[in-house]
Protein backbone atom coordinates (compact mmCIF):
# COMPACT_ATOMS: atom_id res chain seq x y z
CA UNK A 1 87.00 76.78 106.63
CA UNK A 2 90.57 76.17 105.25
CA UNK A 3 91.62 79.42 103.20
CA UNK A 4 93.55 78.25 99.89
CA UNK A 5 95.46 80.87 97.92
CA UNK A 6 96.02 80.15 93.92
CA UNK A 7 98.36 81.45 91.90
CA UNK A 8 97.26 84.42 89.42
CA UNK A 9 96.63 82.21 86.77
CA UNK A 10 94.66 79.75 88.43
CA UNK A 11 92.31 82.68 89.95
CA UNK A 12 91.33 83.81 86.70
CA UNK A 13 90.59 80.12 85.20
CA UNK A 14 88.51 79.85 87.97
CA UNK A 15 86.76 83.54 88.41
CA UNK A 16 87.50 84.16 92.03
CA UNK A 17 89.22 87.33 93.33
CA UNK A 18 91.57 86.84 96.08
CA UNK A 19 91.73 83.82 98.74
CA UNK A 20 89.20 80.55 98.64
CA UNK A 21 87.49 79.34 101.45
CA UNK A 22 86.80 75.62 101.26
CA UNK A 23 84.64 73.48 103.69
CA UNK A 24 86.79 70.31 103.74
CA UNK A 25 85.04 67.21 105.57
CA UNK A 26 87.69 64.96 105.67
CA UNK A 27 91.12 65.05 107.46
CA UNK A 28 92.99 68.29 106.33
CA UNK A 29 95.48 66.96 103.92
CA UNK A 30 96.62 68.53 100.63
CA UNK A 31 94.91 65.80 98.99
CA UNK A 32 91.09 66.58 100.96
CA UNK A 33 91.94 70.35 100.11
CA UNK A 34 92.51 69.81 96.46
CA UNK A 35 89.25 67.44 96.22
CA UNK A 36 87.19 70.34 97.60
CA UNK A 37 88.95 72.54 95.78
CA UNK A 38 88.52 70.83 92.48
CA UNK A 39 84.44 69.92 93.56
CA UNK A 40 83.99 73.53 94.05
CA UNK A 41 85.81 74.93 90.76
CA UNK A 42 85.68 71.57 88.16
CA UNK A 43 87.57 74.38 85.75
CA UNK A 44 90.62 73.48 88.11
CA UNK A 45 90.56 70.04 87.78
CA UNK A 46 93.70 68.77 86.45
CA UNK A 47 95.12 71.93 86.96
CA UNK A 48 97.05 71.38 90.23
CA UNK A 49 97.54 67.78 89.46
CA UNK A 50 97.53 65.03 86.85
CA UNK A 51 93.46 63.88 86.43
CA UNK A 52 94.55 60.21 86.30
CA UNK A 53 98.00 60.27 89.32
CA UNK A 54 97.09 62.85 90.81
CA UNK A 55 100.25 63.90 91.73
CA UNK A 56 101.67 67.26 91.69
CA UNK A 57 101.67 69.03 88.27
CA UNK A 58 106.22 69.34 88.15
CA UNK A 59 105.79 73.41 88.35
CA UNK A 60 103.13 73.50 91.53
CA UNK A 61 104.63 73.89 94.90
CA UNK A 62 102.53 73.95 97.99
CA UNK A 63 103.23 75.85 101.00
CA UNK A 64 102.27 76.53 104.41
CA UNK A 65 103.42 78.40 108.15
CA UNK A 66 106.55 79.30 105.91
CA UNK A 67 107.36 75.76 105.22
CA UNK A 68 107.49 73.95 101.29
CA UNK A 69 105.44 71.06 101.42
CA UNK A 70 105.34 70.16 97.83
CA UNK A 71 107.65 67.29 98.47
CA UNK A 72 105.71 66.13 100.78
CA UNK A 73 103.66 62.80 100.82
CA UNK A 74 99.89 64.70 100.06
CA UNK A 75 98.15 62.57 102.61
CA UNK A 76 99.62 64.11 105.75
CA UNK A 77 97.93 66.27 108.29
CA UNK A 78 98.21 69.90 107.31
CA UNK A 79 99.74 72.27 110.18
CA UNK A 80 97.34 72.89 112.94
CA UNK A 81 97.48 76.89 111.38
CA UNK A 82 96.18 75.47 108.41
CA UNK A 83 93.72 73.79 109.62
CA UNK A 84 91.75 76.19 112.18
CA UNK A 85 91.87 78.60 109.26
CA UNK A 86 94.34 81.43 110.73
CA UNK A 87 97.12 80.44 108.10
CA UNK A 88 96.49 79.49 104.27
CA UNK A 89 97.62 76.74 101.91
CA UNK A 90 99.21 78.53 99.32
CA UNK A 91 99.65 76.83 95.92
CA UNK A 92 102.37 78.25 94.05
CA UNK A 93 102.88 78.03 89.87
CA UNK A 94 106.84 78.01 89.96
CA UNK A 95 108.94 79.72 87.57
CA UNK A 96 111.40 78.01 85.22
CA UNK A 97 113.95 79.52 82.97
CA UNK A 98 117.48 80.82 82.47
């Protein structure tokens, strides 16, 4: 199971309390782990990313083992960690202002 952790906001638009475990069948990419994700919780679709790119919504950053990987192209392996479940994908709602 790949553990995902959303942001605050994202928890509560979906009605899940802490982390989310998601049974991903394909290669573990941030792409296969935001296609479960959205499968399991439609409310989230389009949240993350556009419905139509899908690409990374501008103030979403995704991270993992300590490492930003929002920059990232999304169809890469994700860390071995990740992967075997002892380390999450975090998805991150970044915050903008002055």
């Amino acid at each position: 199971m790949i553990r995902v952790v959303l942001p605050a906001h994202l928890r509560t638009l979906a009605r899940v309390q802490g982390e989310v475990q998601l049974a991903v069948p394909a290669e573990v990419t941030i792409d296969s782990v935001l296609d479960a994700l959205e499968a399991q919780y439609p409310v989230l679709s389009g949240a993350v990313r556009d419905h139509i790119t899908k690409k990374r919504r501008p103030f979403v950053r995704f991270f993992a083992c300590e490492q930003d990987l929002s920059l990232d192209p999304t169809n890469l392996p994700l860390p071995e960690p990740v992967v075997k479940g002892s380390e999450p994908l975090l998805i991150v709602g970044a915050i903008a202002g002055g």
